[in-house]
Protein backbone atom coordinates (compact mmCIF):
# COMPACT_ATOMS: atom_id res chain seq x y z
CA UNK A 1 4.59 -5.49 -34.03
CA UNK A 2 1.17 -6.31 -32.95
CA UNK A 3 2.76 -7.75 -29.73
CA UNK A 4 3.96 -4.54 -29.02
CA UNK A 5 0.16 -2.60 -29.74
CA UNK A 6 -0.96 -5.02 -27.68
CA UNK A 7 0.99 -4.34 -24.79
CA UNK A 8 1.14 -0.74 -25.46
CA UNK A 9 -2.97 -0.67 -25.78
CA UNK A 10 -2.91 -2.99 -22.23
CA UNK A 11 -0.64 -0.35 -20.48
CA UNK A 12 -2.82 2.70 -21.45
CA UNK A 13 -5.95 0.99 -20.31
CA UNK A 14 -4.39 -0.17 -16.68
CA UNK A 15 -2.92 3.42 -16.49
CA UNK A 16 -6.08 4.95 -17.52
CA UNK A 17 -8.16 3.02 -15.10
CA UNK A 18 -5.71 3.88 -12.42
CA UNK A 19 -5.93 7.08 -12.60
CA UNK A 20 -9.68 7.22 -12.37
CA UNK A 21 -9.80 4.86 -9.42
CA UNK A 22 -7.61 7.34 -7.62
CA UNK A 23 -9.53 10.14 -8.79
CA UNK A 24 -12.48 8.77 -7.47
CA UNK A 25 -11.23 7.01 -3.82
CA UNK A 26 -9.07 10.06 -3.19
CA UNK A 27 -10.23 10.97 0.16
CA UNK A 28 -10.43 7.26 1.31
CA UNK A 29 -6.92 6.76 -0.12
CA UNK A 30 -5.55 9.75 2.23
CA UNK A 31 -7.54 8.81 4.83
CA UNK A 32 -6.42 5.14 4.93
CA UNK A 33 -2.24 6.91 4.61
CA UNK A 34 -3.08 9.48 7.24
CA UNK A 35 -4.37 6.90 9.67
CA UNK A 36 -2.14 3.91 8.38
CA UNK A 37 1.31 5.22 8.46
CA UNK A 38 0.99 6.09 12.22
CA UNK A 39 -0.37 2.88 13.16
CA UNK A 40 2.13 1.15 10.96
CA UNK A 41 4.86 2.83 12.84
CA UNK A 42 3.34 2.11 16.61
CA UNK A 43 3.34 -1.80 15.28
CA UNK A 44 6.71 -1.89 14.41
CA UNK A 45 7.71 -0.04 17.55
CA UNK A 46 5.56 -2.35 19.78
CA UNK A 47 7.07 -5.43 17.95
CA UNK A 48 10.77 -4.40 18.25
CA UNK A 49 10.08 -3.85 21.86
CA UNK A 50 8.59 -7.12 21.89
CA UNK A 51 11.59 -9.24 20.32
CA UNK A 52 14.13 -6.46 22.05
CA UNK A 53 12.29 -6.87 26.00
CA UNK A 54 11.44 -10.57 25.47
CA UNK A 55 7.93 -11.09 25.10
CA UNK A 56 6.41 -13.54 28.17
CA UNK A 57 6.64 -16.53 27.44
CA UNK A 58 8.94 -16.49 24.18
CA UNK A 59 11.51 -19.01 23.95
């Protein structure tokens, strides 16, 4: 039983502190997806043309 307060105790801390670290980095947070997920996807596109065109000098 106290195993299980324990845990219970540990999982409303981490989703307490969670909560307020997204409360308070919000704008960076949406910042970093609005700007990451388009970058992201120009990677991957520049890699699969990389692997799909042969990239100089690959064997």
């Amino acid at each position: 039983m106290k195993l299980l307060a324990s845990l219970t105790l540990a999982a409303a801390i981490l989703l307490t502190v969670t909560l307020l670290v997204t409360e308070a980095l919000e704008d960076v947070i949406f910042f970093s997806l609005f700007v990451g997920i388009p970058v992201g996807i120009a990677a991957a596109l520049v890699a699969f043309a990389a692997v799909w065109l042969g990239w100089p000098g690959q064997v």
